[in-house]
C-alpha atoms as a PDB file:
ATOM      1  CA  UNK A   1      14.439  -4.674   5.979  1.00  0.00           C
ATOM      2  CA  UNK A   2      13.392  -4.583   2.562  1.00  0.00           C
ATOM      3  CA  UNK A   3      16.570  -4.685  -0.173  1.00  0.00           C
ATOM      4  CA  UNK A   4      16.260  -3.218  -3.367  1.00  0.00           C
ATOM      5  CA  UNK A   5      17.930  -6.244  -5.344  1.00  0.00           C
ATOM      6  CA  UNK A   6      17.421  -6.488  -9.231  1.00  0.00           C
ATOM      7  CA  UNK A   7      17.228 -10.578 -10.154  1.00  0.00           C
ATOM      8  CA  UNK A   8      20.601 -11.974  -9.655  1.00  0.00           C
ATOM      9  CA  UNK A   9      22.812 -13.930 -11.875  1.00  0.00           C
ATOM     10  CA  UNK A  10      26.030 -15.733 -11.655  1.00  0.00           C
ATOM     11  CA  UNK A  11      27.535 -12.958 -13.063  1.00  0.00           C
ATOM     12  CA  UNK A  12      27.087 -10.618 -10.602  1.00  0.00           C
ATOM     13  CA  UNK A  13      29.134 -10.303  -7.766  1.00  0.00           C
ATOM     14  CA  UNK A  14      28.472  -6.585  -6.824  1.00  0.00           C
ATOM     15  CA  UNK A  15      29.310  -6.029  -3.378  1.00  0.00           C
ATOM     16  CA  UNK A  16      26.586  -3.436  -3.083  1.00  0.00           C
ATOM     17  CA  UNK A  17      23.611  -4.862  -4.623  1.00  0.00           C
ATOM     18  CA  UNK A  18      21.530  -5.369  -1.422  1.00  0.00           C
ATOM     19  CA  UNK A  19      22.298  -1.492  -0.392  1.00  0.00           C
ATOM     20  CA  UNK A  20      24.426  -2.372   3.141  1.00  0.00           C
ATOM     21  CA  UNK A  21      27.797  -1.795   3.423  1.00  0.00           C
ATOM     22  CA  UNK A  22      28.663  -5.640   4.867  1.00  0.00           C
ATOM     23  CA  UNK A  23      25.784  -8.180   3.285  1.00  0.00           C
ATOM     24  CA  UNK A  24      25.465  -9.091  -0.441  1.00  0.00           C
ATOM     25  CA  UNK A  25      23.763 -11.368  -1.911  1.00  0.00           C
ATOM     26  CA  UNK A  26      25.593 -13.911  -4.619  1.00  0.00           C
ATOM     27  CA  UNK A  27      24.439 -16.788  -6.899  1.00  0.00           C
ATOM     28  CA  UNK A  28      27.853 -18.813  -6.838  1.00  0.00           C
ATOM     29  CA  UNK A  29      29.063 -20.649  -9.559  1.00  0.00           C
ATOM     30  CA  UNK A  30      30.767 -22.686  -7.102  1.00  0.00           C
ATOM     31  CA  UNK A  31      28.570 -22.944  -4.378  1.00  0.00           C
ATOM     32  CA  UNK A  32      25.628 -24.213  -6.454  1.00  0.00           C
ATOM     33  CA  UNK A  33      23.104 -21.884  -4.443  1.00  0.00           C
ATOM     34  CA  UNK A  34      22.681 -18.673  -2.515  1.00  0.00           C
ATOM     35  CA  UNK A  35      25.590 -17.360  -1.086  1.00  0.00           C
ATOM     36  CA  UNK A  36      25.739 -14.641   1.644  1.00  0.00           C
ATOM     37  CA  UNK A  37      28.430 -12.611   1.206  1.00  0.00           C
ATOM     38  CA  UNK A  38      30.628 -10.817   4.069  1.00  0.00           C
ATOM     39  CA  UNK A  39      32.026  -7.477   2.730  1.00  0.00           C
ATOM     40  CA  UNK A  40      34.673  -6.700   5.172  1.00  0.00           C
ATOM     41  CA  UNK A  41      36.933  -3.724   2.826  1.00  0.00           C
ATOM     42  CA  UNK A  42      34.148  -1.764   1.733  1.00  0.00           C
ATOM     43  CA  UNK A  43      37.427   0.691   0.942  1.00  0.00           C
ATOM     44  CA  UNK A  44      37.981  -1.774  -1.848  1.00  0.00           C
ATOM     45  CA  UNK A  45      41.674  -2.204  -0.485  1.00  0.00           C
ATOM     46  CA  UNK A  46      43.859  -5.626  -0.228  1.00  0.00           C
ATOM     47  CA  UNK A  47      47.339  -6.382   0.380  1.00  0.00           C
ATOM     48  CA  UNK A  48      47.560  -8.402  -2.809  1.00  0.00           C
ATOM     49  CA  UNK A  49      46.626  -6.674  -6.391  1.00  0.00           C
ATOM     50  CA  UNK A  50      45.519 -10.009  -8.331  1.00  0.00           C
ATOM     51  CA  UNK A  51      45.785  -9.750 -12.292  1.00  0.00           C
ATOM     52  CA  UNK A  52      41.558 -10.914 -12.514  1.00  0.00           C
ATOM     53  CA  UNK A  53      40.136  -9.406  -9.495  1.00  0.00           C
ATOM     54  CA  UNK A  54      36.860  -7.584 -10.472  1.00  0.00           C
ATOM     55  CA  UNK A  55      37.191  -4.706  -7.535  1.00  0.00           C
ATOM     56  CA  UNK A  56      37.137  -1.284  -9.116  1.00  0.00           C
ATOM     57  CA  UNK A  57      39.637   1.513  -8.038  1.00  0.00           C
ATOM     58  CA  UNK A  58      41.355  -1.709  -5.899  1.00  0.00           C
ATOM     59  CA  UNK A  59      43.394  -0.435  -3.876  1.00  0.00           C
ATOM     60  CA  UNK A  60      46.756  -1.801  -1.568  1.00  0.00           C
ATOM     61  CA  UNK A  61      45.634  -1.668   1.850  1.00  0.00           C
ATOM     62  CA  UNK A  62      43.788  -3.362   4.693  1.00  0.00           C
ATOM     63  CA  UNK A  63      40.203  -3.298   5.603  1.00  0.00           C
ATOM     64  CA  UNK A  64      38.837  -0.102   7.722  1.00  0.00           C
ATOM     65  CA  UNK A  65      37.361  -0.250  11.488  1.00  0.00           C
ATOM     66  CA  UNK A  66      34.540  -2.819  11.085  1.00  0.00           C
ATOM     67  CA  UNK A  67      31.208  -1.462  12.690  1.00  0.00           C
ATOM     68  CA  UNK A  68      30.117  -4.761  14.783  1.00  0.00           C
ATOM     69  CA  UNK A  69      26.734  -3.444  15.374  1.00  0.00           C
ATOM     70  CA  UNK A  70      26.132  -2.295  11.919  1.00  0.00           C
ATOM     71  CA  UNK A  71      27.300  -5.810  10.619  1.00  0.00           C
ATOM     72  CA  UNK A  72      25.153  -7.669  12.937  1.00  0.00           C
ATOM     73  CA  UNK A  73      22.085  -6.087  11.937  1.00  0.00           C
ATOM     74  CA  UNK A  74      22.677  -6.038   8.484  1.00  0.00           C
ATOM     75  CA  UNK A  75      23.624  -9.486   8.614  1.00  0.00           C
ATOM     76  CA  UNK A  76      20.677 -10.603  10.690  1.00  0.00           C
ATOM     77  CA  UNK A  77      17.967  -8.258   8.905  1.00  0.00           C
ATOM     78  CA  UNK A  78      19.204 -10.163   5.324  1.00  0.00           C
ATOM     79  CA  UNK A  79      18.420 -13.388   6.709  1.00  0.00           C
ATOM     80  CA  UNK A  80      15.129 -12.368   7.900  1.00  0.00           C
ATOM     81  CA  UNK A  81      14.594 -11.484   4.784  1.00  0.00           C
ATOM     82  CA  UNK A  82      15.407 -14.388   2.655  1.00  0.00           C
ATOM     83  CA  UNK A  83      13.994 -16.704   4.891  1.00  0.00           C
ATOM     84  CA  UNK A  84      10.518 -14.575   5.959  1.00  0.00           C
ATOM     85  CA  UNK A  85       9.992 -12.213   2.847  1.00  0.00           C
ATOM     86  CA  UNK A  86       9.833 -12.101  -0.862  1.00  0.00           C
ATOM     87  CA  UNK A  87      13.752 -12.111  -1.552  1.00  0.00           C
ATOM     88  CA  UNK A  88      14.158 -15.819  -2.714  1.00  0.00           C
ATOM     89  CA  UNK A  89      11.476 -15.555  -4.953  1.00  0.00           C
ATOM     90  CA  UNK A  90      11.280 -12.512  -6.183  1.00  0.00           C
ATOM     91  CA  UNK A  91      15.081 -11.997  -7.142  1.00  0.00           C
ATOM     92  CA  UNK A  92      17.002 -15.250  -6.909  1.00  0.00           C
ATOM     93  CA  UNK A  93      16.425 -18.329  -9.941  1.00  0.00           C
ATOM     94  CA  UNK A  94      14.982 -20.831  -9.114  1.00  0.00           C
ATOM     95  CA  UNK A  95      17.748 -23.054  -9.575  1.00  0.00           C
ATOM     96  CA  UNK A  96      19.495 -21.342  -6.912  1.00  0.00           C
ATOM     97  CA  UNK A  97      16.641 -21.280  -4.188  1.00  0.00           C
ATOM     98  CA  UNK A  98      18.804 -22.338  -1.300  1.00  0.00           C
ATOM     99  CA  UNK A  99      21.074 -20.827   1.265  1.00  0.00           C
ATOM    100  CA  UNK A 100      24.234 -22.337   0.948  1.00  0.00           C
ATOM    101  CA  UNK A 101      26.525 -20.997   2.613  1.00  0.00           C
ATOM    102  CA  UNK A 102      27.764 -17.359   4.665  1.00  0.00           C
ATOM    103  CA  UNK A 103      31.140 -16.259   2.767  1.00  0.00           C
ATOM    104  CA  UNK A 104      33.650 -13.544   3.967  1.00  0.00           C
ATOM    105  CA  UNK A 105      35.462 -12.631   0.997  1.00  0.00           C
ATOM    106  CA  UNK A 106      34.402  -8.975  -0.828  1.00  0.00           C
ATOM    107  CA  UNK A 107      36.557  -6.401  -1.918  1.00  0.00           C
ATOM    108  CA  UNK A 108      39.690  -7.478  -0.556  1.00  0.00           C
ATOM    109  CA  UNK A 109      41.130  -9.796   2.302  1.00  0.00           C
ATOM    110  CA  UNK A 110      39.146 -10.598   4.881  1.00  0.00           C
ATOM    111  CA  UNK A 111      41.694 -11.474   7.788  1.00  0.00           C
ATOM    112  CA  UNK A 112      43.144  -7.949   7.482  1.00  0.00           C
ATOM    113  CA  UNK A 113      40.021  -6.589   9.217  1.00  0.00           C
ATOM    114  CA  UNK A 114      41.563  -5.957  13.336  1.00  0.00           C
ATOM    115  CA  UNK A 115      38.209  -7.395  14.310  1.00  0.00           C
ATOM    116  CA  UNK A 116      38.337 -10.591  12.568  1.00  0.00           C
ATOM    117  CA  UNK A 117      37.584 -12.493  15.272  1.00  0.00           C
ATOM    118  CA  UNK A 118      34.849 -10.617  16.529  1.00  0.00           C
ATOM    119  CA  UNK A 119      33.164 -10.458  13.257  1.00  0.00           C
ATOM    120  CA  UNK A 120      33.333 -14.682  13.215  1.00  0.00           C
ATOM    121  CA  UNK A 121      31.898 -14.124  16.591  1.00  0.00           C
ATOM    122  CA  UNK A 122      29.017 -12.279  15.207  1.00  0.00           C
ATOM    123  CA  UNK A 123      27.858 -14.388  12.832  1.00  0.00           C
ATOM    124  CA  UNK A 124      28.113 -17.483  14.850  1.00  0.00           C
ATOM    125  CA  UNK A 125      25.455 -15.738  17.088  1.00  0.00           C
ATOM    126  CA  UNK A 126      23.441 -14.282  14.368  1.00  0.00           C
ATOM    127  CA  UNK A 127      23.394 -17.259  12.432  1.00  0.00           C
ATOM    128  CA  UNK A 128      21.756 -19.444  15.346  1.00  0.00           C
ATOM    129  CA  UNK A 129      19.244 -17.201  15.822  1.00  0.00           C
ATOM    130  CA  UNK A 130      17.104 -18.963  12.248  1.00  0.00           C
ATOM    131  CA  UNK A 131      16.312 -22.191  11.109  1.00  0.00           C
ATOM    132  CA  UNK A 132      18.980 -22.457   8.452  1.00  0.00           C
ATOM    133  CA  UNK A 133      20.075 -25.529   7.050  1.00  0.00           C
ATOM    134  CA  UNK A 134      22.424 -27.572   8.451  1.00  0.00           C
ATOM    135  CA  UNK A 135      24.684 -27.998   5.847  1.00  0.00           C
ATOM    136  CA  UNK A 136      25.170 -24.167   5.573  1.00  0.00           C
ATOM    137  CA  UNK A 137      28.599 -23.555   5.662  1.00  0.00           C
ATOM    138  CA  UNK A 138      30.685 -19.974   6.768  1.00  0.00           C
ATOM    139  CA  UNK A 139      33.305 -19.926   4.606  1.00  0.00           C
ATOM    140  CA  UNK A 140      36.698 -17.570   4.668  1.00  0.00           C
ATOM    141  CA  UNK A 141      37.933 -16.818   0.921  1.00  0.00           C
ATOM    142  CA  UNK A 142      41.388 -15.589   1.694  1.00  0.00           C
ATOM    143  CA  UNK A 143      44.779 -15.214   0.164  1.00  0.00           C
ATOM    144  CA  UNK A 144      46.598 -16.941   3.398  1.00  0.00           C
ATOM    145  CA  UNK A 145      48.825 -13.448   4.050  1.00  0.00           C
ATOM    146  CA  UNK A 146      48.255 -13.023   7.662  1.00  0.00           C
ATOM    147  CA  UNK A 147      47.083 -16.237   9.093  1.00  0.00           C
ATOM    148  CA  UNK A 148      50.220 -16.651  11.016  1.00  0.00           C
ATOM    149  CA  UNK A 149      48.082 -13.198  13.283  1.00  0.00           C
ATOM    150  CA  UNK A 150      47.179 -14.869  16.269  1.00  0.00           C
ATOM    151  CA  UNK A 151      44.491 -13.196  16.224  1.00  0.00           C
ATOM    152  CA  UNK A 152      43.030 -14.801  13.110  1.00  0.00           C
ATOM    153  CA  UNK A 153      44.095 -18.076  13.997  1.00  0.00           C
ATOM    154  CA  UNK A 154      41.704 -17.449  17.105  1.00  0.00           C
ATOM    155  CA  UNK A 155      38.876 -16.447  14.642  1.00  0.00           C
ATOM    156  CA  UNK A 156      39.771 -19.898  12.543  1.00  0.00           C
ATOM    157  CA  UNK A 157      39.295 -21.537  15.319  1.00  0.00           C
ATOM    158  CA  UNK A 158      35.690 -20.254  15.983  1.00  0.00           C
ATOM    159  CA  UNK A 159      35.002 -20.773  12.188  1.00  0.00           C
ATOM    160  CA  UNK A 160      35.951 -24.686  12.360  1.00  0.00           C
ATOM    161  CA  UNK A 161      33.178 -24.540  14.960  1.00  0.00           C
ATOM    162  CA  UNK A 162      30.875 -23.036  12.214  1.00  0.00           C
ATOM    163  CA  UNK A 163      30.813 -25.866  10.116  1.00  0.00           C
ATOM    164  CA  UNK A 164      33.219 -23.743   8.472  1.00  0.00           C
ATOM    165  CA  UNK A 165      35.624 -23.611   5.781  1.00  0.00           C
ATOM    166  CA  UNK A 166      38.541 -21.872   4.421  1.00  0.00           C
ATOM    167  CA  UNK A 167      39.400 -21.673   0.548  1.00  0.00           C
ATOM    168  CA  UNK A 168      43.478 -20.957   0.463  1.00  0.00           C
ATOM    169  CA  UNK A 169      43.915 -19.265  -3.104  1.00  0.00           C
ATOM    170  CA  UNK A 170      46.984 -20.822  -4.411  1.00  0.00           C
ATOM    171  CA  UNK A 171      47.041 -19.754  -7.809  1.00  0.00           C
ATOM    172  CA  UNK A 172      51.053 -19.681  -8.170  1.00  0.00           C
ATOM    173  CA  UNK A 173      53.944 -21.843  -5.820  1.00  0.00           C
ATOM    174  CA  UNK A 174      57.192 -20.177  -8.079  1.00  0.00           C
ATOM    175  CA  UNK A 175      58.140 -16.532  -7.023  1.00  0.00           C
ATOM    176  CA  UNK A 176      57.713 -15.651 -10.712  1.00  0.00           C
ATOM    177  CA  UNK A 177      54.330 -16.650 -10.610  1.00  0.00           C
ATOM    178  CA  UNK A 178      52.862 -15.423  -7.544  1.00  0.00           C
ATOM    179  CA  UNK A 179      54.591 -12.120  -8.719  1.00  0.00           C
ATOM    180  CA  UNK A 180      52.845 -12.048 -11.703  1.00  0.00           C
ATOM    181  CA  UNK A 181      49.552 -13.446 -10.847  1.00  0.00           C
ATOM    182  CA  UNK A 182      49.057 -11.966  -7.308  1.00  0.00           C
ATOM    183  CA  UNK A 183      51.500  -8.793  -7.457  1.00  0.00           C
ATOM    184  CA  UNK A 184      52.609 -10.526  -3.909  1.00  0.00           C
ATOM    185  CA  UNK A 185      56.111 -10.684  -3.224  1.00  0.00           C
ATOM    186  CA  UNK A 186      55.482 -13.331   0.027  1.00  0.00           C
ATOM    187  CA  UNK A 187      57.771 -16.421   0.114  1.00  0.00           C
ATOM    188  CA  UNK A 188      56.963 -19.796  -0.682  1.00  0.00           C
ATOM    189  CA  UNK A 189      58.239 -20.742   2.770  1.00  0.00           C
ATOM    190  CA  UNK A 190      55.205 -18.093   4.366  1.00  0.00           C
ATOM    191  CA  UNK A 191      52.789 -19.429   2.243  1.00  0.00           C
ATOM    192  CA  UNK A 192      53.197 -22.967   2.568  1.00  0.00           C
ATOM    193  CA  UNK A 193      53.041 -21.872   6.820  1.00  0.00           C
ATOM    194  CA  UNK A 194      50.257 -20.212   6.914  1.00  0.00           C
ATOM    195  CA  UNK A 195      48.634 -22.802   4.760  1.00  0.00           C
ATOM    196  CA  UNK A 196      49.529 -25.579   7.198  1.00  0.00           C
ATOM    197  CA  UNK A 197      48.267 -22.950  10.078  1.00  0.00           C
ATOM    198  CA  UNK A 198      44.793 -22.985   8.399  1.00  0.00           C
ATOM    199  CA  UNK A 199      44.591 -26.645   7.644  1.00  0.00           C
ATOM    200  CA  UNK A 200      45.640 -27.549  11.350  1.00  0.00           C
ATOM    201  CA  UNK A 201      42.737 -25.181  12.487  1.00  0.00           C
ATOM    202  CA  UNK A 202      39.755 -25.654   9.781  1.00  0.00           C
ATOM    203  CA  UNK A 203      38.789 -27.678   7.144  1.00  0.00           C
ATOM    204  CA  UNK A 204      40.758 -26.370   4.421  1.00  0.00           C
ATOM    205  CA  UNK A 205      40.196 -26.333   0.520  1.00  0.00           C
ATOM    206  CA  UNK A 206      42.951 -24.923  -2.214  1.00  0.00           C
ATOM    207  CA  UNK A 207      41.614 -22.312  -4.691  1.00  0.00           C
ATOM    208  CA  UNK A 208      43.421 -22.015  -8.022  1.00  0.00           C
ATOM    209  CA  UNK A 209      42.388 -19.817 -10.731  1.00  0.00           C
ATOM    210  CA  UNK A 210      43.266 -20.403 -14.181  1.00  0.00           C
ATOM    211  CA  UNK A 211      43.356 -18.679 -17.043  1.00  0.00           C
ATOM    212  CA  UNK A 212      44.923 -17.717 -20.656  1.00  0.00           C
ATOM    213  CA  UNK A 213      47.451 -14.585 -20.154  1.00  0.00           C
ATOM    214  CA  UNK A 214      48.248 -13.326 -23.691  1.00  0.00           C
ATOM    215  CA  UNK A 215      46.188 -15.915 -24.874  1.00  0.00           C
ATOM    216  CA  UNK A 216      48.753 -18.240 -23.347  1.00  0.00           C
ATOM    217  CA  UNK A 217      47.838 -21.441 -20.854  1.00  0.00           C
ATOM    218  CA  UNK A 218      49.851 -21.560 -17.434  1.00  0.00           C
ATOM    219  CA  UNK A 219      53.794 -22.668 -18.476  1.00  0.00           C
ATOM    220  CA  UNK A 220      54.568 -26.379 -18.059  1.00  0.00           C
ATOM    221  CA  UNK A 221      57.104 -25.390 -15.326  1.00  0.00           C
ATOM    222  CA  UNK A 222      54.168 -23.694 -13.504  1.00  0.00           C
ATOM    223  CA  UNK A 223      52.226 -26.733 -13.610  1.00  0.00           C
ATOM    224  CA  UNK A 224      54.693 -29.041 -12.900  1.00  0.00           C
ATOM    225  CA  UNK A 225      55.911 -26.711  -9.463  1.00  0.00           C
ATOM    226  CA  UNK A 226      52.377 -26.615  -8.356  1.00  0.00           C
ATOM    227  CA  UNK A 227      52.028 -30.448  -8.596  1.00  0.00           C
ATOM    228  CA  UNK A 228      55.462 -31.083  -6.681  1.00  0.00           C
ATOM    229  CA  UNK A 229      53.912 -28.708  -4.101  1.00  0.00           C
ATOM    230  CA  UNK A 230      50.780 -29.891  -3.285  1.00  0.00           C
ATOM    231  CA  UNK A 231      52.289 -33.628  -3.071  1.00  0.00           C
ATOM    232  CA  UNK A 232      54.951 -32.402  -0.536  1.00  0.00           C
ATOM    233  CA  UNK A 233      52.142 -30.687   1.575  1.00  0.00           C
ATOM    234  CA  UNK A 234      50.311 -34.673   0.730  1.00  0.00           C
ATOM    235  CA  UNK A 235      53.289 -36.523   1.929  1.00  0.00           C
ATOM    236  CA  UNK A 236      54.329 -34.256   5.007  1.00  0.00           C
ATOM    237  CA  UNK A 237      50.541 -35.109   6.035  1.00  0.00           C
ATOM    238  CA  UNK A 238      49.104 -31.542   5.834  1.00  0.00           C
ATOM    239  CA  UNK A 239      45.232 -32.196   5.524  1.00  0.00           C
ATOM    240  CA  UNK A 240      44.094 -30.863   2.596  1.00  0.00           C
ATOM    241  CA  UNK A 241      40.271 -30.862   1.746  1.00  0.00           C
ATOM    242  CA  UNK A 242      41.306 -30.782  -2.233  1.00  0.00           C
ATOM    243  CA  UNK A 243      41.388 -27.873  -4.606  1.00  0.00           C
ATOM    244  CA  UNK A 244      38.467 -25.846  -5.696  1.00  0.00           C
ATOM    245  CA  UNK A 245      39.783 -25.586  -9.845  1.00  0.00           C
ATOM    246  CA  UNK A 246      38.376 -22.575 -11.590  1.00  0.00           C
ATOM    247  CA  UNK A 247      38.517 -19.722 -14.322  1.00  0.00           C
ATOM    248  CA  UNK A 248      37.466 -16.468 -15.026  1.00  0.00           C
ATOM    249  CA  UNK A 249      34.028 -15.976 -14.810  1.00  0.00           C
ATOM    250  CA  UNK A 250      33.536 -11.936 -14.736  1.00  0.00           C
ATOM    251  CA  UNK A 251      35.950  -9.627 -16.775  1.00  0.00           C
ATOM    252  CA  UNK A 252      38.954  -8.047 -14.623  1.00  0.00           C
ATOM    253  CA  UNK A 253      39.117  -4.960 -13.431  1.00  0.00           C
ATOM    254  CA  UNK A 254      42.393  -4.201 -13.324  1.00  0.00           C
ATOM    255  CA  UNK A 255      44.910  -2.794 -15.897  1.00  0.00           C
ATOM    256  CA  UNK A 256      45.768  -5.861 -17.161  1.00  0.00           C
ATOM    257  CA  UNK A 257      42.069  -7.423 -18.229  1.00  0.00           C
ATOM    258  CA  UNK A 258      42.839  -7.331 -21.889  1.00  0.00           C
ATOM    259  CA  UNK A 259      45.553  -9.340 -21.872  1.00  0.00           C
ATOM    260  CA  UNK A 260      43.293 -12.386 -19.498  1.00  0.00           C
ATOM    261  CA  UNK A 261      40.625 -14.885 -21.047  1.00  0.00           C
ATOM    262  CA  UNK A 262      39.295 -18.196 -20.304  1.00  0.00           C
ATOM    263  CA  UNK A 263      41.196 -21.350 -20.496  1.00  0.00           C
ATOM    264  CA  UNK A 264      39.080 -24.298 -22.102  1.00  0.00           C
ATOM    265  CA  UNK A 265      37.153 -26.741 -19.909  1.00  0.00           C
ATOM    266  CA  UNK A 266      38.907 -29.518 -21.940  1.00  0.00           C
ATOM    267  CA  UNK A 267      42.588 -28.112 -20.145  1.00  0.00           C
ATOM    268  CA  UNK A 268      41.216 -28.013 -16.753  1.00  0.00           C
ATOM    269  CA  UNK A 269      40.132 -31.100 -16.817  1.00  0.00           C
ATOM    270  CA  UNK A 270      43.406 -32.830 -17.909  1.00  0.00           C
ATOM    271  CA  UNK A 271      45.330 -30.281 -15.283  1.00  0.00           C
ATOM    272  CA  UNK A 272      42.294 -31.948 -12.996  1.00  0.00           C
ATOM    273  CA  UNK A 273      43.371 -35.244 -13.706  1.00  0.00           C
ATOM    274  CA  UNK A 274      46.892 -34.858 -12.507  1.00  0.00           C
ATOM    275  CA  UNK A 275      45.865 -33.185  -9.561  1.00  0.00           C
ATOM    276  CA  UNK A 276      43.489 -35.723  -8.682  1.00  0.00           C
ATOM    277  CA  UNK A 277      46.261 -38.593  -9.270  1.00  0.00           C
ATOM    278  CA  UNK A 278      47.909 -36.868  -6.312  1.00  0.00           C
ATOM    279  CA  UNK A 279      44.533 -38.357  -4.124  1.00  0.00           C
ATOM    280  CA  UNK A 280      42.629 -35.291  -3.443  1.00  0.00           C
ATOM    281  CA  UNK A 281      39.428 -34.614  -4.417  1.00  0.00           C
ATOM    282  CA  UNK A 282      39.224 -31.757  -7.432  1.00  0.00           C
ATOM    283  CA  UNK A 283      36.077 -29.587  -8.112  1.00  0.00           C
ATOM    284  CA  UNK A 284      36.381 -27.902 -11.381  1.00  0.00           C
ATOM    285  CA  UNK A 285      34.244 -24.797 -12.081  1.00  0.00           C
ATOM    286  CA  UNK A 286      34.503 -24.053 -15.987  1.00  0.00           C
END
């Protein structure tokens, strides 16, 4: 396979860079290397509409029929690539020279694919077939929605076996919020559920995105909720990883975009602070 890639930055996430309908290629912010990227709604549909998601024409909806032999050769003819061929150097900075990690997240949620499991399947057996690090992690972005689907709690299971992750987004605990922020309407009660679910099956980090609406920080109330929640989940024993802190890094897509910019490193960090007086582990991406 030979992908027609243009040199990739941080600030490109497109989906369909590489040419394949499931693969992408993405220098993470977060990550600190080359990330892999799992598109499994190549419809560009989710069951969340989040205020800075950067899918165009998102749509509400669930991910289509995956094709399990079309993934698996896509997935496995990428790899060839960047560890046989001209890829890494050729298109990747030099900074970034290093597979870190597999990631199913793309152009909306992952767990809503009906072959979830099979796809974790998939790349368990792709991913032994090549010396990759050992450290390389397969990671599950996800908005925590359906994780109480046995069915993805079976394809957890086989990711905890991946040296896997899973990064809960938990950008809102008050109804207002998540509302707002995630156009979601699920309780507090489902999402702190599924979120012990996930954490009782994987490793499990919270994801929080933060940012200036109407040139406006997150409300005290907002911040003060979040903190009383994550402490609870600290107390009742839930084993949280800690909480991946971060802001916008792309411009919005959605209808709203105008009315979203950064917050200032200086804020995170003191929001950080807090968090981290809780005694979890914070990693702030500015």
């Amino acid at each position: 396979m030979q992908p027609t890639v243009k040199r990739l930055t941080p600030e490109d996430h497109s989906r369909d860079s590489a040419g394949l309908t499931y693969v992408y290629p993405v220098v993470s912010r977060r990550a600190g290397g080359l990330s892999i990227g799992i598109n499994l709604n190549p419809n560009n549909a989710c069951n969340w509409r989040c205020l800075y998601c950067q899918v165009p024409a998102l749509k509400r909806g669930s991910a289509p029929a995956i094709d399990l032999p079309k993934l698996e050769q896509e997935l496995r003819g990428f790899l060839h690539e960047l560890i046989y061929g001209r890829f890494m150097q050729e298109k990747v900075p030099p900074e970034a020279r290093v597979i870190h990690d597999i990631a199913l997240s793309g152009n909306g949620e992952p767990t809503s694919a009906q072959e979830f499991e099979q796809v974790i399947r998939v790349i368990g057996e792709v991913k032994d077939e090549f010396p990759l690090p050992d450290t390389l992690k397969v990671i599950l972005i996800t908005n925590g929605s359906l994780i109480h689907r046995e069915t993805v709690q079976n394809g957890l299971g086989r990711l905890a076996q991946l040296n896997g992750e899973i990064w809960f987004k938990l950008d809102s605990v008050t109804k207002a919020g998540r509302l707002q922020v995630n156009n979601t309407r699920m309780s507090l009660a489902r999402m702190r559920e599924n979120l012990c679910l996930a954490a009782s099956l994987c490793p499990t980090w919270l994801q929080t995105c933060v940012f200036k609406l109407d040139e406006a920080p997150p409300a005290q109330t907002e911040l003060d909720a979040y903190i009383s929640f994550v402490d609870a989940l600290l107390r009742d024993g839930v084993q949280i990883k800690g909480v991946l802190l971060y802001t916008l890094a792309r411009p919005s897509l959605q209808p709203e975009a105008a009315r979203l910019s950064k917050i200032s490193e200086e804020w995170m960090e003191t929001f950080a602070a807090r968090i981290k007086a809780l005694g979890i582990p914070v990693n702030v991406t500015p």
